[in-house]
Each structure stands twice: as C-alpha cells, then as structure tokens.
Protein backbone atom coordinates (compact mmCIF):
# COMPACT_ATOMS: atom_id res chain seq x y z
CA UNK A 1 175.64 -74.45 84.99
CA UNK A 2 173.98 -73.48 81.90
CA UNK A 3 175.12 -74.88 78.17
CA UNK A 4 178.01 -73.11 76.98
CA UNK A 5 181.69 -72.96 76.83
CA UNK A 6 182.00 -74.18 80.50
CA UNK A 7 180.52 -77.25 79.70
CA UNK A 8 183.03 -80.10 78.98
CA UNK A 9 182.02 -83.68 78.79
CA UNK A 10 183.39 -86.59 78.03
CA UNK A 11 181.81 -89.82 76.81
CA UNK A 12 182.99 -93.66 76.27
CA UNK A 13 181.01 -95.71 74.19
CA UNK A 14 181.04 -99.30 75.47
CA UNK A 15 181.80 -102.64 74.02
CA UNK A 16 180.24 -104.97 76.49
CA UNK A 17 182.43 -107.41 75.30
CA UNK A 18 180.96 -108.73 72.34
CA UNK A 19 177.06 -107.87 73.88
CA UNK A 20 177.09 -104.46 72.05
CA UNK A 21 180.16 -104.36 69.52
CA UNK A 22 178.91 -107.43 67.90
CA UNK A 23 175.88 -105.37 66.35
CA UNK A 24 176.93 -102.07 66.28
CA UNK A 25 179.95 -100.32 65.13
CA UNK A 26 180.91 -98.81 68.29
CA UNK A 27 183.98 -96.59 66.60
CA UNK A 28 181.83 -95.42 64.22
CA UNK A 29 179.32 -93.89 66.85
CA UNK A 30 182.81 -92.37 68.84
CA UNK A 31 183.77 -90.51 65.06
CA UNK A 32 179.74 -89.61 65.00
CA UNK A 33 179.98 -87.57 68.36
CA UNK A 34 183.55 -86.89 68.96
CA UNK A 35 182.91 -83.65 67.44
CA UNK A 36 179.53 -82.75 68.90
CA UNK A 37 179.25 -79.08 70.75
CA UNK A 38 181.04 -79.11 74.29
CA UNK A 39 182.51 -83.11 73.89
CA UNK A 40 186.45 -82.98 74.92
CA UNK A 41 186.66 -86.51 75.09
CA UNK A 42 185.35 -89.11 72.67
CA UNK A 43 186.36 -93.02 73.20
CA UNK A 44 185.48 -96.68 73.02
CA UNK A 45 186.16 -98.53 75.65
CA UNK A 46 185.98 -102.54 76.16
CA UNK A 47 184.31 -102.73 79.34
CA UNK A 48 183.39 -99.67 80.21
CA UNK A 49 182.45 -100.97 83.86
CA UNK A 50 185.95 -102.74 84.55
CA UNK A 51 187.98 -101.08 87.11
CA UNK A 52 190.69 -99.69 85.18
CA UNK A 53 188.05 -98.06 82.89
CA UNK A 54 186.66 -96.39 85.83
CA UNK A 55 189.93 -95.19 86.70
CA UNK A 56 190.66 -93.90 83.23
CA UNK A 57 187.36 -91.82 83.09
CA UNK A 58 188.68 -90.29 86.76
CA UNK A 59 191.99 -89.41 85.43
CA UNK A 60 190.25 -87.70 81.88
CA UNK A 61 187.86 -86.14 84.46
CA UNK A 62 190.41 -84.35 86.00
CA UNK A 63 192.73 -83.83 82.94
CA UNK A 64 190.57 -82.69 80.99
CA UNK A 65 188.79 -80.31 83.60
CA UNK A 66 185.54 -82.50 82.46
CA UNK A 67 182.28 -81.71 84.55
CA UNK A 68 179.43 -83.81 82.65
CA UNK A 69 180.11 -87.23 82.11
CA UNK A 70 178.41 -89.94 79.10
CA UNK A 71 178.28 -93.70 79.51
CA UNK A 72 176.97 -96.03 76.42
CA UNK A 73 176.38 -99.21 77.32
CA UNK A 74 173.96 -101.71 78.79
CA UNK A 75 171.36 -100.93 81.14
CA UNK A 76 171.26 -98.25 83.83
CA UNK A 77 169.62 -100.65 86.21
CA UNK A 78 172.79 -102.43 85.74
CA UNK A 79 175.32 -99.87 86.35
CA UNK A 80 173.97 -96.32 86.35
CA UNK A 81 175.22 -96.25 90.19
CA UNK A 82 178.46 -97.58 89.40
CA UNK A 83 179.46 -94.54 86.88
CA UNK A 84 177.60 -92.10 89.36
CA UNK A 85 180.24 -93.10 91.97
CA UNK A 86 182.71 -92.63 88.93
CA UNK A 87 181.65 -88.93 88.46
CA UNK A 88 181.52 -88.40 92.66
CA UNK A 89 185.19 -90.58 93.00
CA UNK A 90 186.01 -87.61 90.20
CA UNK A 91 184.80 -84.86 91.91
CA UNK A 92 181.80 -83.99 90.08
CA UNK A 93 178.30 -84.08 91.17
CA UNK A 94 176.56 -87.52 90.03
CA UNK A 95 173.83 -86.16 88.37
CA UNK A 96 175.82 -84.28 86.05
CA UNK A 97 176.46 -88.10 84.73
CA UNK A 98 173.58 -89.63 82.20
CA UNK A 99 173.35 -93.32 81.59
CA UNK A 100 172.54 -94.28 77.45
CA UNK A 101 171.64 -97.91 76.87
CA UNK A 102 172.67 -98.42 73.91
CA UNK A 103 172.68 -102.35 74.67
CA UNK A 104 169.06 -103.32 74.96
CA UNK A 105 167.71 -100.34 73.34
CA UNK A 106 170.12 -100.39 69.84
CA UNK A 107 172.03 -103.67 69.97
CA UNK A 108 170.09 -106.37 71.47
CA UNK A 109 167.24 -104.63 69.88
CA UNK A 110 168.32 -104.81 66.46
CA UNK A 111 170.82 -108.05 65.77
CA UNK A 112 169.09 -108.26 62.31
CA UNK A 113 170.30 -104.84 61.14
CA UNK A 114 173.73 -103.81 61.97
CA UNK A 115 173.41 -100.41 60.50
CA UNK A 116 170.50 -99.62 61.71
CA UNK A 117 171.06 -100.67 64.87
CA UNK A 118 174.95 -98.40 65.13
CA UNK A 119 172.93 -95.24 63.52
CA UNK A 120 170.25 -95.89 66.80
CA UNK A 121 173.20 -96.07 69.15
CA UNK A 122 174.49 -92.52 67.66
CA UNK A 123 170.77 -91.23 68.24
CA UNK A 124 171.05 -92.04 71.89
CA UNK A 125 174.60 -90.73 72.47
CA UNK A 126 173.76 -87.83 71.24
CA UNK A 127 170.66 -87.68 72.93
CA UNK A 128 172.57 -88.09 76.02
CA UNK A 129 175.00 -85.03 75.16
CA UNK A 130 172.35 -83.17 74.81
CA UNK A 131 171.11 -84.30 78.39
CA UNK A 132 174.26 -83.72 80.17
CA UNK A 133 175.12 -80.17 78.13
CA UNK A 134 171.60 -78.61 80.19
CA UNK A 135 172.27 -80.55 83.57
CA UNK A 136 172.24 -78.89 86.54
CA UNK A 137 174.12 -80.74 89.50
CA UNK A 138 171.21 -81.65 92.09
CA UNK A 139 171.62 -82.43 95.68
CA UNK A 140 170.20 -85.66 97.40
CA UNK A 141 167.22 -83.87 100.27
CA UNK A 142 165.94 -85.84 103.11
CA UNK A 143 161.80 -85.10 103.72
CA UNK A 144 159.68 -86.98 106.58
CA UNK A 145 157.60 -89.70 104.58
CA UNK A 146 154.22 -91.14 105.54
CA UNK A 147 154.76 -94.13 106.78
CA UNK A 148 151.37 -95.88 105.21
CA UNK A 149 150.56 -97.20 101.93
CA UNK A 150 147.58 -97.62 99.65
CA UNK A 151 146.60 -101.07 97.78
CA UNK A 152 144.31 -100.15 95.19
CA UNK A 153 142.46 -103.37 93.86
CA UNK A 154 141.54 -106.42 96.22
CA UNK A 155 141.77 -109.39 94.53
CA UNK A 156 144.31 -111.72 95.62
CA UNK A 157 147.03 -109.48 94.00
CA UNK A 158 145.89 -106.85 96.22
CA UNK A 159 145.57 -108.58 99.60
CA UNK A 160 148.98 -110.39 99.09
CA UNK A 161 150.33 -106.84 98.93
CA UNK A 162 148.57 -105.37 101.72
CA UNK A 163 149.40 -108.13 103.76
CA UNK A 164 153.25 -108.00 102.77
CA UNK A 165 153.19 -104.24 103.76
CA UNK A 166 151.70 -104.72 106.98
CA UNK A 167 154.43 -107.39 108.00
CA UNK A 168 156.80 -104.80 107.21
CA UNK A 169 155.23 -102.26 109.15
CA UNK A 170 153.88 -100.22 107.35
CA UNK A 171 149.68 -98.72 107.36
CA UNK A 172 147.91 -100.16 104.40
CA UNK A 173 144.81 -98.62 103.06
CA UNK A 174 143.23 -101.13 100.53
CA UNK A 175 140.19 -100.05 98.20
CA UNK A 176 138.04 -102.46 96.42
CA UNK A 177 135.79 -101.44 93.57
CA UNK A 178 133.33 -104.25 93.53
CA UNK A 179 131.07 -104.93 97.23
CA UNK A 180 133.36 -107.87 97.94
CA UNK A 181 137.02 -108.57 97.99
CA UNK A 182 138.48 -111.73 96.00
CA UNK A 183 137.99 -109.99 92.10
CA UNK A 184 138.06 -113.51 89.84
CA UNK A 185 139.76 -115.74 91.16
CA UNK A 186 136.85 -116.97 93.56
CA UNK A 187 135.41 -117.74 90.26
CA UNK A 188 137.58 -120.66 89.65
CA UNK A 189 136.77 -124.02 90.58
CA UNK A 190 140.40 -125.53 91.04
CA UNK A 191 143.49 -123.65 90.26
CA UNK A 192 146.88 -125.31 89.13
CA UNK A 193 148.76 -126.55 90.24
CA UNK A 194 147.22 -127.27 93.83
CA UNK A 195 143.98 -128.39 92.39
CA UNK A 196 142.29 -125.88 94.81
CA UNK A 197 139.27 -123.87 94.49
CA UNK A 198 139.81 -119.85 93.90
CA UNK A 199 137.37 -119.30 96.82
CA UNK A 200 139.02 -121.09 99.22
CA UNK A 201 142.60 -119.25 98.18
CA UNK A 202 140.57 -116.08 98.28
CA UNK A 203 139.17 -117.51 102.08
CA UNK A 204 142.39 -117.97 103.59
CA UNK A 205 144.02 -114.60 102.14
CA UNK A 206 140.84 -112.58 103.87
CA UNK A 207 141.68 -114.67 106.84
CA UNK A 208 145.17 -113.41 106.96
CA UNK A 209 144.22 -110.19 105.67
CA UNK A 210 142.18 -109.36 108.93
CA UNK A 211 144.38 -110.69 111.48
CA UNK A 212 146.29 -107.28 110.70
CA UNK A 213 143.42 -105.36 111.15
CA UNK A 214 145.68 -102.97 113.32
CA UNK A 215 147.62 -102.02 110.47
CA UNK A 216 145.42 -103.21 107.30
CA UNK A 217 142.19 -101.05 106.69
CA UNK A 218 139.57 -102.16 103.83
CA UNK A 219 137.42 -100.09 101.82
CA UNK A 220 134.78 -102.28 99.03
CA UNK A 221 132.49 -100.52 97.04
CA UNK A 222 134.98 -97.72 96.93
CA UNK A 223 137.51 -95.99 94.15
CA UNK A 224 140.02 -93.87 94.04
CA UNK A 225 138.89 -90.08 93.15
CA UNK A 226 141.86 -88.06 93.20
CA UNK A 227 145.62 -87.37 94.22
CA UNK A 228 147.19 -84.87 95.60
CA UNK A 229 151.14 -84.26 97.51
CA UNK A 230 154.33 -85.42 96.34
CA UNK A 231 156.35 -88.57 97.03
CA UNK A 232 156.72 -89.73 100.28
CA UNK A 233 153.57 -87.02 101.25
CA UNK A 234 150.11 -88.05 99.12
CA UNK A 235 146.38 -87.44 100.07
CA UNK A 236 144.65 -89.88 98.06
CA UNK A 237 141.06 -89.08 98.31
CA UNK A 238 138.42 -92.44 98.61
CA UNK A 239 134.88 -92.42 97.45
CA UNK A 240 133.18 -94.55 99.15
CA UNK A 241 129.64 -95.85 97.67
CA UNK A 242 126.89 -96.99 100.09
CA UNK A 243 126.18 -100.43 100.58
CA UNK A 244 122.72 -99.81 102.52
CA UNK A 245 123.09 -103.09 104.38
CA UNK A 246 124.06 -102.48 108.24
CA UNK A 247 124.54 -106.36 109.13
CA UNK A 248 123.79 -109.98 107.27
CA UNK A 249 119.84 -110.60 107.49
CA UNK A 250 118.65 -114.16 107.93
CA UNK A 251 116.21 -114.14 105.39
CA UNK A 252 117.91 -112.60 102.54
CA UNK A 253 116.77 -115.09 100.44
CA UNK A 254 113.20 -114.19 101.09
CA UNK A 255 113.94 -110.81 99.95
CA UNK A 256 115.80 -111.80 97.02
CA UNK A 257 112.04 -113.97 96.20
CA UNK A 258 110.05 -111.19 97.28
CA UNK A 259 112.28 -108.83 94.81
CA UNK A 260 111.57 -110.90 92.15
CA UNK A 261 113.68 -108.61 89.92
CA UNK A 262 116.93 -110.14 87.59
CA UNK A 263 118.99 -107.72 86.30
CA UNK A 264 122.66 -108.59 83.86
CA UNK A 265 125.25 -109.58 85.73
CA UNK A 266 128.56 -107.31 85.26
CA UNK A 267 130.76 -109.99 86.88
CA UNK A 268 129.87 -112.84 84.64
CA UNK A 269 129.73 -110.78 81.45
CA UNK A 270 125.50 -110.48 81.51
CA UNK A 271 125.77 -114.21 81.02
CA UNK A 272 123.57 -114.54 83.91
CA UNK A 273 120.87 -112.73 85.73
CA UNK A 274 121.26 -111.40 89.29
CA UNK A 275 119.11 -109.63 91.73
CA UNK A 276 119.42 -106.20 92.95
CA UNK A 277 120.34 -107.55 96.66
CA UNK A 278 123.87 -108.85 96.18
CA UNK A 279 125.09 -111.51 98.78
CA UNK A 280 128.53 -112.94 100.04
CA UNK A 281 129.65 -115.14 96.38
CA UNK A 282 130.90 -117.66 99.14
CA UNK A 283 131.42 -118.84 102.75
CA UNK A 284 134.16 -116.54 104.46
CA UNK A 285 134.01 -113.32 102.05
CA UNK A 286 134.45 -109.87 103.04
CA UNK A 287 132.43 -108.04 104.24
CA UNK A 288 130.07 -111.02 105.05
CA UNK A 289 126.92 -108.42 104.38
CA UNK A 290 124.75 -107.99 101.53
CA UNK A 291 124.96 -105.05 99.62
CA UNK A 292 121.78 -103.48 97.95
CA UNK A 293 122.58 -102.12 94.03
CA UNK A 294 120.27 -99.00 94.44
CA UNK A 295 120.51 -98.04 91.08
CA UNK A 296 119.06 -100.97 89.71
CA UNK A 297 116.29 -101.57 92.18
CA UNK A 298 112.79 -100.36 90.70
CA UNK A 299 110.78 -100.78 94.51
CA UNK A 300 113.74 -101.28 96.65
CA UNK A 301 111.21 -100.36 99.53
CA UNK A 302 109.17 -103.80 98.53
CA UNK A 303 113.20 -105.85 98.19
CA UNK A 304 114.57 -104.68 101.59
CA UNK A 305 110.59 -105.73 103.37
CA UNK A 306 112.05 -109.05 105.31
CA UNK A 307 115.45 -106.98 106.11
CA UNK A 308 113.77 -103.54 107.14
CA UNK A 309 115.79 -103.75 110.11
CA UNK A 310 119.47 -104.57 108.16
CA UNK A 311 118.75 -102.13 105.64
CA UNK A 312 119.55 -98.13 105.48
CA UNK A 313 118.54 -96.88 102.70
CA UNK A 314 119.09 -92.91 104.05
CA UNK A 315 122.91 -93.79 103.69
CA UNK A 316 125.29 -91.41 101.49
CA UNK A 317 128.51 -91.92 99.84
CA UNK A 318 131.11 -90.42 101.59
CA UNK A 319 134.38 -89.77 100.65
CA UNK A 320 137.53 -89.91 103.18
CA UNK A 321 141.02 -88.83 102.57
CA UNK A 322 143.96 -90.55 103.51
CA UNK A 323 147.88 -89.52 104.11
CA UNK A 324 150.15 -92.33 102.34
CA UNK A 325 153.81 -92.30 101.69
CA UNK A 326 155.22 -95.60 101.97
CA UNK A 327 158.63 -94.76 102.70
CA UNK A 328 162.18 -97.31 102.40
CA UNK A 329 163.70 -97.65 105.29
CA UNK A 330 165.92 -95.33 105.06
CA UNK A 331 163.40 -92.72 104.30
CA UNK A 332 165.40 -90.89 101.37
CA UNK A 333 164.38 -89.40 98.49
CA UNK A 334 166.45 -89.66 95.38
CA UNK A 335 166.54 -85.79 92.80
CA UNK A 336 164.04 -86.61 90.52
C-alpha cells in the first residue's frame, strides 16, 4: 500500500510514567501531529505498554479501520515486539508498526532542556509517520543458513569467540593478521586481577582453541579481502600471505646471527629492532613456526642458510573462500 488516502494510522505518545513526561511535554507533541497527513488517531497514553493500553490501540485499530500503527516511547529493544504483537492481535501486518524512542533519544537525552527536548520528540514522531505512511506490510521468509561462522581477529577476544561457537556447534573460520595468534595481551607481564602473565592466558586459550580443531580452523598471516552473499549465505574471501617456513628449525637462532639484519618493530611501536626471521613471542604460540618477513629481507637467501631445509621461499599467497552463515537455532530470518 502506497501513501495516500488508504493510509490511516494511529499513534500514542507515551508517558513512561514519569521517565518521558517528566522532560517533555508529551500533549504538546499529540497537538503537534494530531493533524499530520493520514493520522486518524492522535493520543497520550500513560503506559503505553500496560495491558489495557494494548487493548485500547486494538479496539482504535479496528474502529477506526487503522492499518499503520505509531508507538513513542522508550526503546524498541524494550518493547518493539510487544506493539508488533499489538498490530498482529489487531489484524494488521507487524511491520506496518514503527517503534520511535522518544525516551533515550529526546527525554533522557535532554533533562537540561525541556523544550528542546519535547520539540526532538515531535521530530521523531513525525519522522515515524512518515515511516509508517510508505510501509509496505512484509512477510517473515525462511532461507537455509550456513551453518559456520567467521572470527576475524585472534587475540584473546577472538579465540574466546571461536571457541564459544564451536561449543555451540557451529564451523568457525578464524583469521589472524599478524604470523601469530595472541594480538597484545601476550605482551603483558601480569594481568589483574589474577596476577597472571598475558602469555600464559594467551597459552591456555590456544590450548583450548585446538582441541576443537574439528570444528575451529585458523588462518595467521591472513585478512579478509572481500564479501560477497546475503545473511545467513556469505563467501568471505581470505588472503592468505606466505609464511615461507614449512616446520620450526633448530637453529633459528643461528640464522637470526647469520642475518645480522634489525629492522623497526611494528608490534612494539619501532621501539625495538627485530630481525627479518620472526619466531614464536613465547612457549606454546600458534603456529609454533617461524615466519620469514620477505619484504624486509635484503639476502634472505644468506638468512634462511642454517634452515635451507625449513624454508620455501617459492611459496605464493593464496587466497581461499569460505561459505559462513552462522545461523540461530531456529534458522529464521527476520524482513529487513
């Protein structure tokens, strides 16, 4: 249904007890929009959630032949389902229903300016008229989801998240940016208020993190380089960079000395110097292989010499795609 003279809506502008009526003049924003295009019926109501103001709106719905339906109050996450299920108890379709918070947005915003704060709360009414008078009733759809997720960012953030989607089931694709998981927090010496070192928090999460190897898959050295689908269906496309090291060598640390090279390093700011062969920051990291920073290497032939045999240095990136989705249980999807 386009706008026009088939459009009738009705809107009730909200007390919230005191929450909203306390800062703004709520009769003064009914007399603003009573008399806006399409509005049949214009009232303030105490509580506009209470059950008998529910079962007013249903009775004006009907009386009044109303098919769009305005709510200002508090917030939607609050009660935009509860007028929804007014509009459906009603017979109308819930979308034709839009939610104004005129609570945090105009009251709570604005206790120092009463005025001010009762002309914002017309602004959003009437924003929300305007909303309702294009609507178009929408139908929920169901659509198969992918039933896999991706964590982008490892740090321990990240791997907490990966490893609460794998206990619920669900395929976890986590991408790392820097060679090693952990991000900062293996930088700290003791973390309140357990007095424990960031490393060894970062050690146990990795721990945890690959006994769900089944359902938890880790890409370092890697960013996301584009998005594609729609909810529930995405191809998120990984670029992967090489990290020329096959396996840990023994005598990294002679070719870290036979390298001789220092170049800034990123992770501490260019505070300090490190070498173009990048090691494990600590006991237990992941992957527990070097990984050789090719662009900075001037004679990475002469670095790699004691760990010829750990070292590929023909590798490419590569870049994989992956199908994510992580769908609720239920596996709908709400009209956007």
């Amino acid at each position: 249904m386009s706008e026009g003279k088939d459009v009738r809506i009705g809107v009730y502008v909200c007390h919230c007890g005191g929450n909203i009526s306390d800062y703004v003049d709520v009769k003064k924003v009914v007399e603003a929009i009573k008399d806006e295009p399409n509005v049949v019926v214009a009232k303030d109501v105490v509580f506009a959630c209470a059950d008998s103001s529910q079962n007013e709106m249903i009775e004006d719905i009907k009386n009044n032949d109303l098919n769009r339906l305005v709510v200002a109050s508090c917030s939607p996450k609050l009660h935009e389902l509860t007028f929804r299920g007014v509009a459906e108890r009603a017979g109308l379709n819930p979308y034709t229903y839009y939610h104004a918070n005129i609570r945090e947005q105009s009251s709570w915003a604005h206790t120092d300016d009463k005025v001010g704060a009762t002309i914002k709360a017309v602004r959003h009414t009437r924003a929300a008229i305007a909303y309702v008078r294009l609507a178009e009733p929408l139908e929920r759809i169901r659509t198969p989801s992918t039933r896999a997720a991706i964590v982008v960012g490892g740090g321990i953030a990240g791997m907490r998240a990966a490893i609460a989607l794998a206990d619920a089931g669900i395929d976890v694709h986590l991408v790392e940016k820097a060679p090693f998981l952990g991000g900062r927090t293996a930088q700290l010496c003791c973390i309140y208020p357990y007095d424990r070192g960031g490393s060894e928090i970062v050690r146990e999460l990795i721990k945890d993190l690959l006994k769900r190897s089944d359902r938890i898959k880790v890409y370092t050295n890697a960013e996301v380089a584009g998005l594609d689908g729609y909810v529930g269906n995405f191809v998120v496309t990984i670029k992967i960079k090489p990290r020329y090291f096959k396996s840990m060598c023994p005598a990294v640390n002679d070719a870290i000395s036979t390298c001789g090279q220092e170049i800034p390093d990123e992770f501490n700011f260019g505070l300090t110097k490190r070498s173009p062969i990048v090691t494990p920051p600590f006991d237990g990291a992941y992957p527990d292989i070097p990984y050789l920073d090719i662009e900075h290497c001037n004679d990475c032939e002469t670095c790699i010499g004691p760990c010829k045999d750990h070292v590929d240095l023909n590798q490419r990136p590569e870049e994989v795609k992956v199908k994510v989705g992580a769908p609720r249980s239920h596996d709908r999807l709400q009209p956007i």
